[in-house]
N, C-alpha and C. Protein backbone atom coordinates (compact mmCIF):
# COMPACT_ATOMS: atom_id res chain seq x y z
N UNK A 1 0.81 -1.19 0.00
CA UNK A 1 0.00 0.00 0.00
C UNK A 1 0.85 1.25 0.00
N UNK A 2 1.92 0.99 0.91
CA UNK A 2 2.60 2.66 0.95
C UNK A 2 3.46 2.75 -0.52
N UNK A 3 3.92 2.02 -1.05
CA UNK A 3 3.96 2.27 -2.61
C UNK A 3 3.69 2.42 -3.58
N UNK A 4 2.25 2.41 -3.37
CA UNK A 4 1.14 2.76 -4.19
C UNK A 4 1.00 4.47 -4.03
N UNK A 5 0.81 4.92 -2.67
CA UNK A 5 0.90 5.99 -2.21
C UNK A 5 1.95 6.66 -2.86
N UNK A 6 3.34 5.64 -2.66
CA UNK A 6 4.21 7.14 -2.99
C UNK A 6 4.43 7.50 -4.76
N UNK A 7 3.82 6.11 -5.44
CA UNK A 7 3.98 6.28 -6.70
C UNK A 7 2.53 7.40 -7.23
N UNK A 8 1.36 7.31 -6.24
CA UNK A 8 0.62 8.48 -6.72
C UNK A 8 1.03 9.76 -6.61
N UNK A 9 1.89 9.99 -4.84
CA UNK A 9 2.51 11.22 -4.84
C UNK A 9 3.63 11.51 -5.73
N UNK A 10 4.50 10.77 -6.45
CA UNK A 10 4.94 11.37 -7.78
C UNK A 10 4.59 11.66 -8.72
N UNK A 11 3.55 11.26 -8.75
CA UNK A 11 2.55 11.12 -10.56
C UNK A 11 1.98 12.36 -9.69
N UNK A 12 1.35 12.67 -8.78
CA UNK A 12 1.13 13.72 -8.44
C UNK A 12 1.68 15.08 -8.35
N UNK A 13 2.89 15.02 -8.11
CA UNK A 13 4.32 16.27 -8.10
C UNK A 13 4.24 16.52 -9.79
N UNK A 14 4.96 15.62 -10.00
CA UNK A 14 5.19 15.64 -11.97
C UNK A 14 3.94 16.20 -12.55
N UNK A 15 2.59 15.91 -12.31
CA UNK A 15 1.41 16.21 -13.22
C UNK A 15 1.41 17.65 -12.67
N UNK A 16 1.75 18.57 -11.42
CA UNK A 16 1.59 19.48 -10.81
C UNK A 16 2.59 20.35 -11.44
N UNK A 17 3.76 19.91 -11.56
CA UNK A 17 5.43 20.60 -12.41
C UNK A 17 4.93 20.99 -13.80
N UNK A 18 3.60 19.88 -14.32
CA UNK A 18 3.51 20.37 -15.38
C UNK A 18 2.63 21.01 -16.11
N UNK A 19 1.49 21.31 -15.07
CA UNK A 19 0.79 22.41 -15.12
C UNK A 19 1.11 23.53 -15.21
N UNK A 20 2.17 23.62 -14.11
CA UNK A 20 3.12 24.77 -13.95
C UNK A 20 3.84 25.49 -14.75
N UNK A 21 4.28 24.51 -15.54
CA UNK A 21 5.30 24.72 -16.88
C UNK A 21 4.05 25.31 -18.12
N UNK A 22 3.54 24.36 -18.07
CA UNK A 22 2.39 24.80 -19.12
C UNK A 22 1.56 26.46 -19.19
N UNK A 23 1.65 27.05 -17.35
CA UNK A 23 0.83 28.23 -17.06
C UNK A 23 1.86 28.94 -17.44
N UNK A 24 3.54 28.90 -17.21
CA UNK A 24 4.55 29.89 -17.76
C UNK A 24 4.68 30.21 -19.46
N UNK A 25 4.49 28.77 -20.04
CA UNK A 25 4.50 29.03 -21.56
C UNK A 25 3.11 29.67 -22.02
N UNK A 26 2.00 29.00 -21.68
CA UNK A 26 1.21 29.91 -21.79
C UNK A 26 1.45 31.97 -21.71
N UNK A 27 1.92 31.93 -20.55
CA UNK A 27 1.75 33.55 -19.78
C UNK A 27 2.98 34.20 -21.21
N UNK A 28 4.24 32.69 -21.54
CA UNK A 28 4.94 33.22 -22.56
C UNK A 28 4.68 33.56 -23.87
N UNK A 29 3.79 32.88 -24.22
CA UNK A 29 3.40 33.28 -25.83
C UNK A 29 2.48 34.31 -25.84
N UNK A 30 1.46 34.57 -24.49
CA UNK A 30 0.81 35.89 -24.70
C UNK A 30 1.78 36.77 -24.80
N UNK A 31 2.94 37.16 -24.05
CA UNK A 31 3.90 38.27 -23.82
C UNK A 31 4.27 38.05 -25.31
N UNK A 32 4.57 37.27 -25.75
CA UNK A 32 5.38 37.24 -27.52
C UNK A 32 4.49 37.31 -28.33
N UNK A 33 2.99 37.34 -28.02
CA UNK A 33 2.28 37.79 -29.22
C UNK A 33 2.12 39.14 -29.11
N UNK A 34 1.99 39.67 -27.81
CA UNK A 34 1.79 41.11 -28.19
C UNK A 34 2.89 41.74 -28.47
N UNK A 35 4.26 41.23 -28.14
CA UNK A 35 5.24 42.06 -28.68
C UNK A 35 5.12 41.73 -30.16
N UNK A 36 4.86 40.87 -30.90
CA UNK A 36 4.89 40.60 -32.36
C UNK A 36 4.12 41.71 -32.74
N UNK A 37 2.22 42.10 -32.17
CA UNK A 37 1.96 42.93 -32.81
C UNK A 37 1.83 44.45 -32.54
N UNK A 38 2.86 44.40 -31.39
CA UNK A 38 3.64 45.98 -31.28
C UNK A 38 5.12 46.15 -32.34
N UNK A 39 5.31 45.61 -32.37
CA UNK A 39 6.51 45.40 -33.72
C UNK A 39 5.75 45.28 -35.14
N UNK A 40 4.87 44.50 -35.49
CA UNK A 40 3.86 45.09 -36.55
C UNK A 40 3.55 46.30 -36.91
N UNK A 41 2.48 46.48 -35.87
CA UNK A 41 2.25 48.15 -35.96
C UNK A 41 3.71 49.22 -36.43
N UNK A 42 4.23 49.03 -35.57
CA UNK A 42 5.59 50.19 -36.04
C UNK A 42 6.14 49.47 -37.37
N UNK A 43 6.14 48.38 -37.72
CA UNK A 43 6.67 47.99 -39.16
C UNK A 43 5.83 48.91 -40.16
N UNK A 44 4.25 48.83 -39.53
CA UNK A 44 3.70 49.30 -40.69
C UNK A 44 3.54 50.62 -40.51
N UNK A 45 3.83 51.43 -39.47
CA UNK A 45 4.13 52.86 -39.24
C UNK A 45 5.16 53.67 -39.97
N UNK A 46 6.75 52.37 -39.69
CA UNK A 46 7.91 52.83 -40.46
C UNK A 46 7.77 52.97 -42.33
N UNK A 47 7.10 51.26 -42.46
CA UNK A 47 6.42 51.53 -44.35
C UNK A 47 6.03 52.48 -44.38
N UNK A 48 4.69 53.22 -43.75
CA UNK A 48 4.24 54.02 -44.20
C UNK A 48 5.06 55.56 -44.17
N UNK A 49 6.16 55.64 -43.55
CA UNK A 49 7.40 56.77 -43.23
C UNK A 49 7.98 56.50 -44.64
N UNK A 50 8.22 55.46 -44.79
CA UNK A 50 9.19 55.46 -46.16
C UNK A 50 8.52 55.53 -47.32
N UNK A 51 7.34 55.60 -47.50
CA UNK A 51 6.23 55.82 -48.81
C UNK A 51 5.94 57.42 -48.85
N UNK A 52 5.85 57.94 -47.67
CA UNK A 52 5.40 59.44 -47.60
C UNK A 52 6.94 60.06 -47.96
N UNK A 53 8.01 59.31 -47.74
CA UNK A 53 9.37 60.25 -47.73
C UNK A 53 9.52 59.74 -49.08
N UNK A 54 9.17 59.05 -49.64
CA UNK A 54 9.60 58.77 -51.38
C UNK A 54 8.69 59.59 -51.96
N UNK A 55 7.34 59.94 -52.00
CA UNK A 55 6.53 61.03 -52.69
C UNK A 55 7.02 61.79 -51.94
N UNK A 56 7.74 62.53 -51.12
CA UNK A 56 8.52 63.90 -50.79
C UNK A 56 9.38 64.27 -52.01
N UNK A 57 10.22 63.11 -52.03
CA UNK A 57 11.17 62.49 -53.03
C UNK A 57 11.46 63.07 -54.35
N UNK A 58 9.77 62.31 -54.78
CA UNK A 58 9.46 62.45 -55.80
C UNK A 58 9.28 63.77 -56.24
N UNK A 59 8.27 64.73 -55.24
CA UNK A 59 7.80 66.25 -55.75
C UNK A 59 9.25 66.94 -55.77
N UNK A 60 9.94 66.37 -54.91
CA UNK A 60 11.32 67.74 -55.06
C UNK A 60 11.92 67.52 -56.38
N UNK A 61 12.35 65.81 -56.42
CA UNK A 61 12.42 65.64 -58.16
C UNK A 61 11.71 66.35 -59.34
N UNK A 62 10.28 66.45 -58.96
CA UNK A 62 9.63 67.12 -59.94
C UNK A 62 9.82 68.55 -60.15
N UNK A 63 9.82 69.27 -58.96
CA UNK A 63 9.88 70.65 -59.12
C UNK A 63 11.29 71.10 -58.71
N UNK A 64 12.46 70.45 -59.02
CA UNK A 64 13.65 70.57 -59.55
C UNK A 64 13.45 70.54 -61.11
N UNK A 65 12.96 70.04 -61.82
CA UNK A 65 12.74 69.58 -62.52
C UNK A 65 12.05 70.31 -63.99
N UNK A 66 11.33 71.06 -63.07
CA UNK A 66 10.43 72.01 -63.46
C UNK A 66 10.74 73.51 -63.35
N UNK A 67 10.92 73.57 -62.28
CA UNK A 67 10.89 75.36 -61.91
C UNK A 67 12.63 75.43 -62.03
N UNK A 68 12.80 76.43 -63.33
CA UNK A 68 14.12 76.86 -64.06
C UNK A 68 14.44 77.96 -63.27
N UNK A 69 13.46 79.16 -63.22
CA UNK A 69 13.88 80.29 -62.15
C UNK A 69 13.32 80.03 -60.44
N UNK A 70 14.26 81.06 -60.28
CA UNK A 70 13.83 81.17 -58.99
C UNK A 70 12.51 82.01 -58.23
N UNK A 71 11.49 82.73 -58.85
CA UNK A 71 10.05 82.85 -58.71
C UNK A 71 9.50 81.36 -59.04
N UNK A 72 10.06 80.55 -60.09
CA UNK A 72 9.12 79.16 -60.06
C UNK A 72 9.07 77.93 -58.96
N UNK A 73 10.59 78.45 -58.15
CA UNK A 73 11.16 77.69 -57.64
C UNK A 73 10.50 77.96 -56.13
N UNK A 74 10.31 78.98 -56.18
CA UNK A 74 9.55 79.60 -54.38
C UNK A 74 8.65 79.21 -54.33
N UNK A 75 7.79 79.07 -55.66
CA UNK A 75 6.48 78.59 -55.28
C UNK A 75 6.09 77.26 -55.28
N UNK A 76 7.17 76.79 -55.84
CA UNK A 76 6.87 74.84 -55.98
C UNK A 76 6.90 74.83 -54.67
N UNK A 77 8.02 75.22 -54.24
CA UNK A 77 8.54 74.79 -52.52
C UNK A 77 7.85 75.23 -51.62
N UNK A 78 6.80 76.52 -51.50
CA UNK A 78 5.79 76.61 -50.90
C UNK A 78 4.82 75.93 -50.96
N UNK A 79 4.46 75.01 -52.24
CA UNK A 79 3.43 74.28 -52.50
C UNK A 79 4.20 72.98 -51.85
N UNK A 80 5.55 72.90 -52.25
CA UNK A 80 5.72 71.17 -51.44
C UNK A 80 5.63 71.39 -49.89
N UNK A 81 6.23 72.89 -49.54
CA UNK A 81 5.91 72.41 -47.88
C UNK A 81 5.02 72.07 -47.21
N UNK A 82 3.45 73.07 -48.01
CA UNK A 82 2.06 72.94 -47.40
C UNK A 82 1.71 71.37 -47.59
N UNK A 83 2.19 70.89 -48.58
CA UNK A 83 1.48 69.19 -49.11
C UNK A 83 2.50 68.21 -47.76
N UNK A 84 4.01 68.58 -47.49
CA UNK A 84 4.72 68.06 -46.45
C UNK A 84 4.42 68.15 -45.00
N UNK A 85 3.70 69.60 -45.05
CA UNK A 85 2.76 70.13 -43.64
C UNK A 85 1.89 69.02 -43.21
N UNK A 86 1.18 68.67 -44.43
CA UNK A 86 -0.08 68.15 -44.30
C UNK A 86 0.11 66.62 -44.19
N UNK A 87 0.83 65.82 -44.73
CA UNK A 87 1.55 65.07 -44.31
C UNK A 87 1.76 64.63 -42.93
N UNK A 88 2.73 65.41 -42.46
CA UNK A 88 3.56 65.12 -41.34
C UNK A 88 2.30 65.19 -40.26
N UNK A 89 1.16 66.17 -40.45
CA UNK A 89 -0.39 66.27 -39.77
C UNK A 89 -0.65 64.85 -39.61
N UNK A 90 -0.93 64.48 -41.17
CA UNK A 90 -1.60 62.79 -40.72
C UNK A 90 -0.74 61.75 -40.23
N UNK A 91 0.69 61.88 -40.14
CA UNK A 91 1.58 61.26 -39.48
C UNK A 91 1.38 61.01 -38.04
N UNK A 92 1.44 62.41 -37.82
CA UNK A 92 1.46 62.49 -36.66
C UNK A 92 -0.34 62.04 -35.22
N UNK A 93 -1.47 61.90 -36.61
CA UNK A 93 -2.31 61.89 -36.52
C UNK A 93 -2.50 59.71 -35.96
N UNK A 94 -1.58 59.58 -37.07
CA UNK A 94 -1.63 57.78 -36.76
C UNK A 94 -0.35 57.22 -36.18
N UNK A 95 0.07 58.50 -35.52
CA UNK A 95 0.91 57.47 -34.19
C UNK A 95 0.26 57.96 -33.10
N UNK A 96 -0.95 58.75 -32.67
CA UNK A 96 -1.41 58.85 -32.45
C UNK A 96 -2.84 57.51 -31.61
């Protein structure tokens, strides 16, 4: 009889160790999923940084491109800052 006992109280310890183990990996993959989709988000924060800075890119290309004097040239660049203004608005709007 008392070896019966002590072989339940091990099967008992071990099944208990591994609950245990199981509640830490558990508690672990929640912590690693939300860091996955806090690292998402800013992946797709940073894409969207590098799409708005390539059409920056692009307009200065263009109105280099374009404006020969310098009256053509003041006003592209007043027109790219207000469009860069507005921009950096909704940027700042979706980190938000």
């Amino acid at each position: 009889m008392s070896d019966i006992q002590v072989l339940i109280q091990n099967i008992k310890k071990k099944t208990e160790k591994l609950v245990e183990k199981n509640q830490r990996l558990l508690q672990d993959n929640s912590t690693l999923n939300e860091k996955i989709s806090v690292l998402q988000r800013s992946l797709d924060i940073q894409r969207e940084t590098i799409k708005d800075l390539e059409e920056k890119n692009k307009m200065l290309k263009i109105a280099h491109s374009i404006a020969k004097d310098d009256e053509g040239k003041k006003a592209l660049k007043q027109k790219i800052n207000s469009v860069i203004r507005e921009i950096d608005k909704s940027m700042s709007l979706l980190n938000d």
